[in-house]
Structure formats: C-alpha cells, structure tokens
N, C-alpha and C. Protein backbone atom coordinates (compact mmCIF):
# COMPACT_ATOMS: atom_id res chain seq x y z
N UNK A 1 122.13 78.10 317.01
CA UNK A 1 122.13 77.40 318.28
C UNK A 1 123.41 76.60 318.41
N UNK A 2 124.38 76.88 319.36
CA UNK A 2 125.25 76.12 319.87
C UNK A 2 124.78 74.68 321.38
N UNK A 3 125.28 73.96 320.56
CA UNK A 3 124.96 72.69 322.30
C UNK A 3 126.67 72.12 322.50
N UNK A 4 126.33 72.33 323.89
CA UNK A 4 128.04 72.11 323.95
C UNK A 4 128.11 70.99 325.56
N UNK A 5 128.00 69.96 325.43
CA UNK A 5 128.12 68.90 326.79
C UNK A 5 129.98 69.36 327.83
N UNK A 6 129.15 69.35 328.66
CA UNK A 6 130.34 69.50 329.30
C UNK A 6 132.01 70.31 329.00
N UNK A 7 131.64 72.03 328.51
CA UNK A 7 132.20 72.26 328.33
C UNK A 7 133.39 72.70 329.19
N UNK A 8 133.32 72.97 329.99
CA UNK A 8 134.88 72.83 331.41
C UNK A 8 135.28 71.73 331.73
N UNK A 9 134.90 70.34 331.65
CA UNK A 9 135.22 69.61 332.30
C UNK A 9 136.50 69.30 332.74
N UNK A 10 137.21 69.01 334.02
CA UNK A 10 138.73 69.09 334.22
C UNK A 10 139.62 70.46 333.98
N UNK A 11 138.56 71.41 334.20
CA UNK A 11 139.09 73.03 334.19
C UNK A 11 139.06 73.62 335.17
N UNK A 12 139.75 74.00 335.90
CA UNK A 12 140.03 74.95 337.15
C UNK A 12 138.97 75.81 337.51
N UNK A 13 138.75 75.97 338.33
CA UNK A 13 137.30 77.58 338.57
C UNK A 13 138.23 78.89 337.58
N UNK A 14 139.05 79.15 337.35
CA UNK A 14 139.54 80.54 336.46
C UNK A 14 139.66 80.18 335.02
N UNK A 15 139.60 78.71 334.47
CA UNK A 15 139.59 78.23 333.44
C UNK A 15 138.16 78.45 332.95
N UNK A 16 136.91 77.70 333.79
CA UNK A 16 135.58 77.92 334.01
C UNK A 16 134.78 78.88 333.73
N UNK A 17 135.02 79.98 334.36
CA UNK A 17 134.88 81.51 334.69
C UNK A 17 134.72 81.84 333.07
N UNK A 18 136.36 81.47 332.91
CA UNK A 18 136.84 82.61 331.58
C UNK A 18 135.99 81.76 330.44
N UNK A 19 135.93 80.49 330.29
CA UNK A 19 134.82 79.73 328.86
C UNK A 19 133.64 80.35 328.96
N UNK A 20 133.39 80.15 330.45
CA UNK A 20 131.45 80.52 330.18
C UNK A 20 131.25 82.09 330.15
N UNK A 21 132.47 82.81 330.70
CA UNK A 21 132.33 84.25 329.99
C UNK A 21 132.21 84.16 328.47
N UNK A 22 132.89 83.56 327.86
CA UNK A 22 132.93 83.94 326.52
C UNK A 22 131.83 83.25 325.73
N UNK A 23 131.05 81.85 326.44
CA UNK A 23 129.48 81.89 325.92
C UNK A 23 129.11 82.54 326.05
N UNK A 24 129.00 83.44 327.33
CA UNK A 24 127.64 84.59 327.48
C UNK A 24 127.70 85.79 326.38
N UNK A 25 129.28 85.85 325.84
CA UNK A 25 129.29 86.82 325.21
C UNK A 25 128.74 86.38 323.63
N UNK A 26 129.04 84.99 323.63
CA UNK A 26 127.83 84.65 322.47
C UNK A 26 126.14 84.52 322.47
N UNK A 27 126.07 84.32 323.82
CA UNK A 27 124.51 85.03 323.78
C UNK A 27 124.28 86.57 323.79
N UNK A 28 125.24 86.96 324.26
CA UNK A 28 124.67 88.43 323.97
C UNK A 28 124.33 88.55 322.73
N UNK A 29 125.30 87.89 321.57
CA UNK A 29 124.93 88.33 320.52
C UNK A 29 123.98 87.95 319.98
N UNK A 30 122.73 87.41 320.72
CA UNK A 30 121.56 86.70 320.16
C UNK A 30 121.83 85.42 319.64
N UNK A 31 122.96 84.91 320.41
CA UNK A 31 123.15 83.26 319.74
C UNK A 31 122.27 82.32 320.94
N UNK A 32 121.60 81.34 320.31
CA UNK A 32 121.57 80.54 321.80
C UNK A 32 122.66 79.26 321.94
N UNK A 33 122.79 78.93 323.39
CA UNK A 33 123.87 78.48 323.35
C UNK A 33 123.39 77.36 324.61
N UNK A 34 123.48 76.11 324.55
CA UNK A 34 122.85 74.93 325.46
C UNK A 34 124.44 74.42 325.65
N UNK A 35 124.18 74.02 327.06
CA UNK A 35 125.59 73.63 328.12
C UNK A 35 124.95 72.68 328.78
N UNK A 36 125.69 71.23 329.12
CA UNK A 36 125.06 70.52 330.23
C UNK A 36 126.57 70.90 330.77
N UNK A 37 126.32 71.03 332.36
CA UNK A 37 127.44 71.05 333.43
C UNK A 37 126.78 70.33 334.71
N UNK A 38 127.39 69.68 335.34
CA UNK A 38 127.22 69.29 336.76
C UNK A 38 128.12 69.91 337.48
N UNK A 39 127.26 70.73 338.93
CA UNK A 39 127.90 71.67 339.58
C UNK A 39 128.90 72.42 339.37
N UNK A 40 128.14 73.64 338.68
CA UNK A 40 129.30 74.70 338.44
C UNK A 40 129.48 75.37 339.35
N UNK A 41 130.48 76.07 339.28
CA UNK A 41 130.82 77.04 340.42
C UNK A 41 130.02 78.31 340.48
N UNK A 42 129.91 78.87 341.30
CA UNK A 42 128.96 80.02 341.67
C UNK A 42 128.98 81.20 340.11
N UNK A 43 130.35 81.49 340.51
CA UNK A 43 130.09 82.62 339.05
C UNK A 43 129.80 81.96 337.98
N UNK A 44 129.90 80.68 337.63
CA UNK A 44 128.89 80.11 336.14
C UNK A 44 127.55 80.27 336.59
N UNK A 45 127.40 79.62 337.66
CA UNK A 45 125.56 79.65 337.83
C UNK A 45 124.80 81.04 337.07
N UNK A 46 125.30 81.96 338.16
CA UNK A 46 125.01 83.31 337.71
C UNK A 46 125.21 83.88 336.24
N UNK A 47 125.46 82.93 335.34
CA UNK A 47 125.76 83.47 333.84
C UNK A 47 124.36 82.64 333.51
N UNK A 48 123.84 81.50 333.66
CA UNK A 48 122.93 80.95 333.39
C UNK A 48 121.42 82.02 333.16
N UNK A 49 120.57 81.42 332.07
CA UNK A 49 119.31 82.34 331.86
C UNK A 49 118.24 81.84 332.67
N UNK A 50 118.54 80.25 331.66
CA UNK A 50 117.16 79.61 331.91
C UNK A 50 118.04 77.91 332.36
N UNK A 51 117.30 77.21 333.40
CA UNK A 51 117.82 76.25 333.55
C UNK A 51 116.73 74.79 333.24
N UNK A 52 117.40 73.85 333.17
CA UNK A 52 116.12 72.57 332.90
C UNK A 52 117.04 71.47 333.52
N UNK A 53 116.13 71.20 334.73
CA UNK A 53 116.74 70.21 335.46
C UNK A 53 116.08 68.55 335.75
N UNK A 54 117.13 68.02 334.90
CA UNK A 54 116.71 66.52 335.11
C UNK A 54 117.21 65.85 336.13
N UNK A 55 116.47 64.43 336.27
CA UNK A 55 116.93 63.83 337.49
C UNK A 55 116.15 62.50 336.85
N UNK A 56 116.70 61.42 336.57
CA UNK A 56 116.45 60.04 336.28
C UNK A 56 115.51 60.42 334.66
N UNK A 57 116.13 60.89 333.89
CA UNK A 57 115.47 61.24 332.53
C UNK A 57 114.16 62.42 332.89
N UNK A 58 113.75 62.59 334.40
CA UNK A 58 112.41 63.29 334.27
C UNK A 58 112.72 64.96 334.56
N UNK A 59 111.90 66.16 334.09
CA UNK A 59 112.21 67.28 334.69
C UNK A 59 111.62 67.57 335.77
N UNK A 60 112.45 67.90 336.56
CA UNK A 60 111.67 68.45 338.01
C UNK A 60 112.25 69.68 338.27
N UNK A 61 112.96 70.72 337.02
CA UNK A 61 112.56 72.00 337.38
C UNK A 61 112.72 72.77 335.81
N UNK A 62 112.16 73.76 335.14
CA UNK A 62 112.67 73.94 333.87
C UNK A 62 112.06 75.93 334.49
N UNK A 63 113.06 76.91 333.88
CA UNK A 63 112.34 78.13 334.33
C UNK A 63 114.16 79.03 334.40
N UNK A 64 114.01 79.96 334.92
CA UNK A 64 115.18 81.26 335.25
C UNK A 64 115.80 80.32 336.08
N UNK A 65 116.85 80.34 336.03
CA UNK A 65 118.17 79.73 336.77
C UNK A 65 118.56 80.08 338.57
N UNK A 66 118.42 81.68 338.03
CA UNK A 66 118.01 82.28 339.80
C UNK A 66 116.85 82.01 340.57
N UNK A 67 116.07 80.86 339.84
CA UNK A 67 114.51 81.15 340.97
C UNK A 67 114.69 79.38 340.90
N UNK A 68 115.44 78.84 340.67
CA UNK A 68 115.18 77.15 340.73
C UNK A 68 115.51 76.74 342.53
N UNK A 69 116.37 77.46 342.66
CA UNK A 69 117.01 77.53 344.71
C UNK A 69 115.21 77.45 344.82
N UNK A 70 114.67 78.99 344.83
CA UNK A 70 113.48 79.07 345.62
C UNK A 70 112.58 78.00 345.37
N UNK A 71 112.70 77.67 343.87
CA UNK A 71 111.49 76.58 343.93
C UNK A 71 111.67 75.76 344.45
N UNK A 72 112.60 74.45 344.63
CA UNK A 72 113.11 73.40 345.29
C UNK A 72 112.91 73.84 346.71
N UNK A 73 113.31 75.04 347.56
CA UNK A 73 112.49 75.67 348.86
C UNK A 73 111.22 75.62 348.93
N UNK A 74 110.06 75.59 348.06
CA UNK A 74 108.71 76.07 348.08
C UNK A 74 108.34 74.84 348.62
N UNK A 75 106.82 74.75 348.80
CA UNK A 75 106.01 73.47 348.82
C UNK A 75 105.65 73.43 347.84
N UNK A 76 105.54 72.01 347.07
CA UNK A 76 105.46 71.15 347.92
C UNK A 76 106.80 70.30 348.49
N UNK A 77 107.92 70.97 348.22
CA UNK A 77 109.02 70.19 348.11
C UNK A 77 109.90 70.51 349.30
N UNK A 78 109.88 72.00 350.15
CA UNK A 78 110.53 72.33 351.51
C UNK A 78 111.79 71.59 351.54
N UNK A 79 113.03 71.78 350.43
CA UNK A 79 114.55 71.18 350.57
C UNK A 79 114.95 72.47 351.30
N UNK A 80 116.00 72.43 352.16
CA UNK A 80 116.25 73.67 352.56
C UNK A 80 117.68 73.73 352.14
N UNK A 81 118.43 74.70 351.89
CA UNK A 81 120.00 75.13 351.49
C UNK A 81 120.85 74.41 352.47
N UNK A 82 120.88 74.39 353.99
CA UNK A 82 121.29 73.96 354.60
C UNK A 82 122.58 75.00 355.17
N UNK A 83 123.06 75.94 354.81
CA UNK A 83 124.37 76.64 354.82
C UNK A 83 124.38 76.74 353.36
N UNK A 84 124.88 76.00 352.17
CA UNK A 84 125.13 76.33 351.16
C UNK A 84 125.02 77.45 350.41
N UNK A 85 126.03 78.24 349.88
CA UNK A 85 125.82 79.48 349.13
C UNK A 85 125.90 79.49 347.74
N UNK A 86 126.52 78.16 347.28
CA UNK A 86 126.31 78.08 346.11
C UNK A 86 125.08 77.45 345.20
N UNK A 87 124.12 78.30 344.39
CA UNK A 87 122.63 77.42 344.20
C UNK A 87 123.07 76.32 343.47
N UNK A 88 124.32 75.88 343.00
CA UNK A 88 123.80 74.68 342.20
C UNK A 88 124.52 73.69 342.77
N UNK A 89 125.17 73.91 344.01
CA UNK A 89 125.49 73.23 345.71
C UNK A 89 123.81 72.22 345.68
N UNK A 90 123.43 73.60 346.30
CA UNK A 90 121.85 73.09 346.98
C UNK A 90 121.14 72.13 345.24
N UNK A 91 121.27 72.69 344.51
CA UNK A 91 119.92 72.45 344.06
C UNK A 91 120.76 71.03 343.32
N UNK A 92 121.66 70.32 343.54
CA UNK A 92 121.85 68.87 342.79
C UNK A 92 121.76 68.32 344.44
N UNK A 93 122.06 68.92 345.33
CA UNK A 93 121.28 67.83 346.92
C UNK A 93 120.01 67.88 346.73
N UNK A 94 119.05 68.81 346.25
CA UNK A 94 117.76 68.61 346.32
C UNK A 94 117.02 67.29 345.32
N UNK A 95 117.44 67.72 343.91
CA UNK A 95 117.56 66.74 342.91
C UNK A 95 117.96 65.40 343.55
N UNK A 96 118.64 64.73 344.13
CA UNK A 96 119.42 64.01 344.33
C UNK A 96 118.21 63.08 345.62
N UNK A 97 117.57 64.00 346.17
CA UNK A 97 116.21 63.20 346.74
C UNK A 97 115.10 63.27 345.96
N UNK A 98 115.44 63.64 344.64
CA UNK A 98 114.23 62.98 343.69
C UNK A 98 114.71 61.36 343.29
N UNK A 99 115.74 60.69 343.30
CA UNK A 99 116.43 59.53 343.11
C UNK A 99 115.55 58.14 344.06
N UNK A 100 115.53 57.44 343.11
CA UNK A 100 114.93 56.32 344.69
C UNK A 100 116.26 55.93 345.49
N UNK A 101 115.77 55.64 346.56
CA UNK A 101 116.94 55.43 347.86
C UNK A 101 118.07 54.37 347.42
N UNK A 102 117.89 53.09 346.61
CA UNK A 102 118.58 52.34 346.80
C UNK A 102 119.46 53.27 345.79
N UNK A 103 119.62 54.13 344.65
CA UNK A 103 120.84 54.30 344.08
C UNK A 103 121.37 55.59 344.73
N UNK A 104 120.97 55.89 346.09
CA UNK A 104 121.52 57.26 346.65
C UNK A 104 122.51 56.48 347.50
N UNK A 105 124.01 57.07 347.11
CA UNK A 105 125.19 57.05 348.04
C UNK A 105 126.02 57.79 348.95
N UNK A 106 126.38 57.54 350.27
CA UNK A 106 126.70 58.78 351.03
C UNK A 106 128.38 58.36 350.99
C-alpha cells in the first residue's frame, strides 16, 4: 500500500495527468495506492476506483468514483451539476453545503 497526500500539488494539468498515470500503472500492478487531492482535473478523476469523501472529519460519500456525481444528485440530497463537466467541479460544491453556513465563503 502506497499513501501519498497531495501528490501534484503546484503541478500543471500535463504534470498531473502524467503522475497519476503512473499511479494507475502501479495499481495495475495490484499495488494499492491512497491519494488525497482537492479538485483534480477531469482526466485524474477518471483514473480514480473508489472514492471517500469527507467534509468536516465526517463521510458523506465512500463507493466508485464515477457514481459519487449521481449520488450527491439522488435524494435525499438533489445537488444539481449546474453546467459543470468536471465531477469533482460538482461534487466539492456539493460537499461544501454539507459545511455549516457561517464557515462557507463566496
């Protein structure tokens, strides 16, 4: 098991791309490999398996990475994308009204 915090940080989207290609290619090899990132860019999302999403220490989503958009859509929670095409766009605005109001900033 690799855990690696913030491994792009201050890296370009082609800097990005090319690291988390080369985790995935360590999971292929049956390694597991744990990343915290805040909002990656679209082609990282899509490298993701499984995601676990906190918000004030609590989880409010843990499951496949591609189905966390829909859940945050479902009821009981109805966040909608808004335009956004990138899921991890939408899904840290959704998170982000799990926060109590006074520490939400616009």
């Amino acid at each position: 098991t690799i855990l690696i915090d913030e491994p792009v940080e201050g890296c370009d989207t082609t800097d990005t791309v090319h690291i988390m290609n080369g985790l995935r290619e360590l999971v292929n090899q049956q390694r597991t490999v744990v990343v915290t990132m805040h909002q990656p860019p679209e082609a990282c999302f899509q490298l993701f398996d499984t995601l676990l999403l906190l918000t004030q220490g609590r989880v409010i989503y843990q499951g496949p990475a591609m189905e966390a958009a829909n859940y945050l859509q479902s009821s009981p929670f109805g966040f909608t994308a808004g335009g956004l095409t990138n899921p991890a766009d939408f899904i840290v605005n959704a998170a982000a009204c799990f926060l109590p109001t006074s520490t939400v900033s616009i």
